[in-house]
Protein backbone atom coordinates (compact mmCIF):
# COMPACT_ATOMS: atom_id res chain seq x y z
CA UNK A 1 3.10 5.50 -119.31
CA UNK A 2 6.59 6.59 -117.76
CA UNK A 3 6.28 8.53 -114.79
CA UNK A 4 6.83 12.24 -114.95
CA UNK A 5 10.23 14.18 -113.77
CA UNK A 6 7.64 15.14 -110.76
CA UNK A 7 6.96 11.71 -110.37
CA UNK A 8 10.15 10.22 -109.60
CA UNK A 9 11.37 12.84 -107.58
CA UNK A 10 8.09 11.87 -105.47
CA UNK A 11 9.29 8.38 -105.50
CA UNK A 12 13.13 9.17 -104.89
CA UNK A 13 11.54 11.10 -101.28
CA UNK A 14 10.03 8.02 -100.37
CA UNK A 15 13.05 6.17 -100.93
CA UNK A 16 15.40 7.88 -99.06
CA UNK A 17 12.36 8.00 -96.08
CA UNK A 18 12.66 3.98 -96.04
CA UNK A 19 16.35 4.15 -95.83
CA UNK A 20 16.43 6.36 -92.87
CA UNK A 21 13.65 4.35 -90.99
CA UNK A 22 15.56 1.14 -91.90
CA UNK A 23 18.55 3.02 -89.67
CA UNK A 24 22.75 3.25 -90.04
CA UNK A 25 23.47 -0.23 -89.22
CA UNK A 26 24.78 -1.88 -91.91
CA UNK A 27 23.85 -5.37 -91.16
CA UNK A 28 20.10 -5.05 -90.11
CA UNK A 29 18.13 -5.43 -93.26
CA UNK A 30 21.02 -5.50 -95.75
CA UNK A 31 19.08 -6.53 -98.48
CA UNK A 32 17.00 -4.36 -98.37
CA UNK A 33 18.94 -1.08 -97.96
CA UNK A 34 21.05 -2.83 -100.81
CA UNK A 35 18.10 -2.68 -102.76
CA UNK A 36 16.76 0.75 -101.91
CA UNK A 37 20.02 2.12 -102.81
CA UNK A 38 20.17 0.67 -106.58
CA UNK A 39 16.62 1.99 -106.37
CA UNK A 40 17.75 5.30 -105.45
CA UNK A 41 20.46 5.51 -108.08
CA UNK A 42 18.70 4.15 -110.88
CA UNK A 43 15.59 6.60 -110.32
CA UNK A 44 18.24 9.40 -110.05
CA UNK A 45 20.32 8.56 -113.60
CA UNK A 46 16.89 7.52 -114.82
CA UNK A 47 18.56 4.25 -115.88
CA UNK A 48 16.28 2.26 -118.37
CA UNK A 49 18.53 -1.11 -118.72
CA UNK A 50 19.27 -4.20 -116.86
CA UNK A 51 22.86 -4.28 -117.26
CA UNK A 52 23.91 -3.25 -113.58
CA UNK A 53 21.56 -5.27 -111.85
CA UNK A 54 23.55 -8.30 -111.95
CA UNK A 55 26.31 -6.70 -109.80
CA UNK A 56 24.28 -6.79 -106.63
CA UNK A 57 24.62 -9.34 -104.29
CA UNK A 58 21.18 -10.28 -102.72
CA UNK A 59 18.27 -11.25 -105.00
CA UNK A 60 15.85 -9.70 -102.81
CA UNK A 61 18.28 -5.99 -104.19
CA UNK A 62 18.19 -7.55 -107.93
CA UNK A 63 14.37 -7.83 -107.87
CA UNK A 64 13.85 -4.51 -106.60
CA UNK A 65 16.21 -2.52 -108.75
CA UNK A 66 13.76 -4.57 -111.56
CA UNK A 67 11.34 -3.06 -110.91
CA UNK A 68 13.04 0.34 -110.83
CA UNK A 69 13.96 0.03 -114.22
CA UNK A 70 10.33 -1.13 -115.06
CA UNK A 71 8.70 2.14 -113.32
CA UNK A 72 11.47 4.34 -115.19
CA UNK A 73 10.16 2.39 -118.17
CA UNK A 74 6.54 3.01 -117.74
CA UNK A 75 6.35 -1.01 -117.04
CA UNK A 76 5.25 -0.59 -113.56
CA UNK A 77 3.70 1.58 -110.59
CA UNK A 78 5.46 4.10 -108.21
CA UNK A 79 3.37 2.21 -105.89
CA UNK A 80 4.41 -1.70 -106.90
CA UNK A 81 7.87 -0.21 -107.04
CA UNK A 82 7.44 0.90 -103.20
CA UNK A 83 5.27 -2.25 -101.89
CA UNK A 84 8.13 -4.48 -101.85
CA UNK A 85 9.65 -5.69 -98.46
């Protein structure tokens, strides 16, 4: 079932907490705040396609922005969408 407006705004706030515990530095963890990012943007457009995924440049960003578009989708949890690391 795809996850409600209410939902994803839920799961946007617990986005944007991981980014700021992850910290400003660039460097540290860079595929991950890649990742959380994508994540961020794609719950925000409520993008349901693939097509941008490609353009990222650490797999570990790729797979979560997959599952992103999976939990816009209904294909997947807010919760396996936020257990990744």
């Amino acid at each position: 079932m795809k996850p409600t407006k209410y939902q994803i705004n839920k799961t946007i706030a617990e986005v944007v907490n991981k980014l700021e515990r992850l910290g400003e530095n660039p460097v540290d963890n860079f595929p991950e705040k890649e990742g959380l990012q994508e994540v961020q943007a794609i719950l925000k457009e409520g993008r349901t396609r693939y097509s941008s995924i490609s353009k990222l440049k650490t797999r570990q960003a790729r797979a979560m922005a997959l599952l992103a578009v999976d939990y816009v989708n209904g294909g997947c949890s807010a919760h396996s969408l936020m257990s990744f690391k």
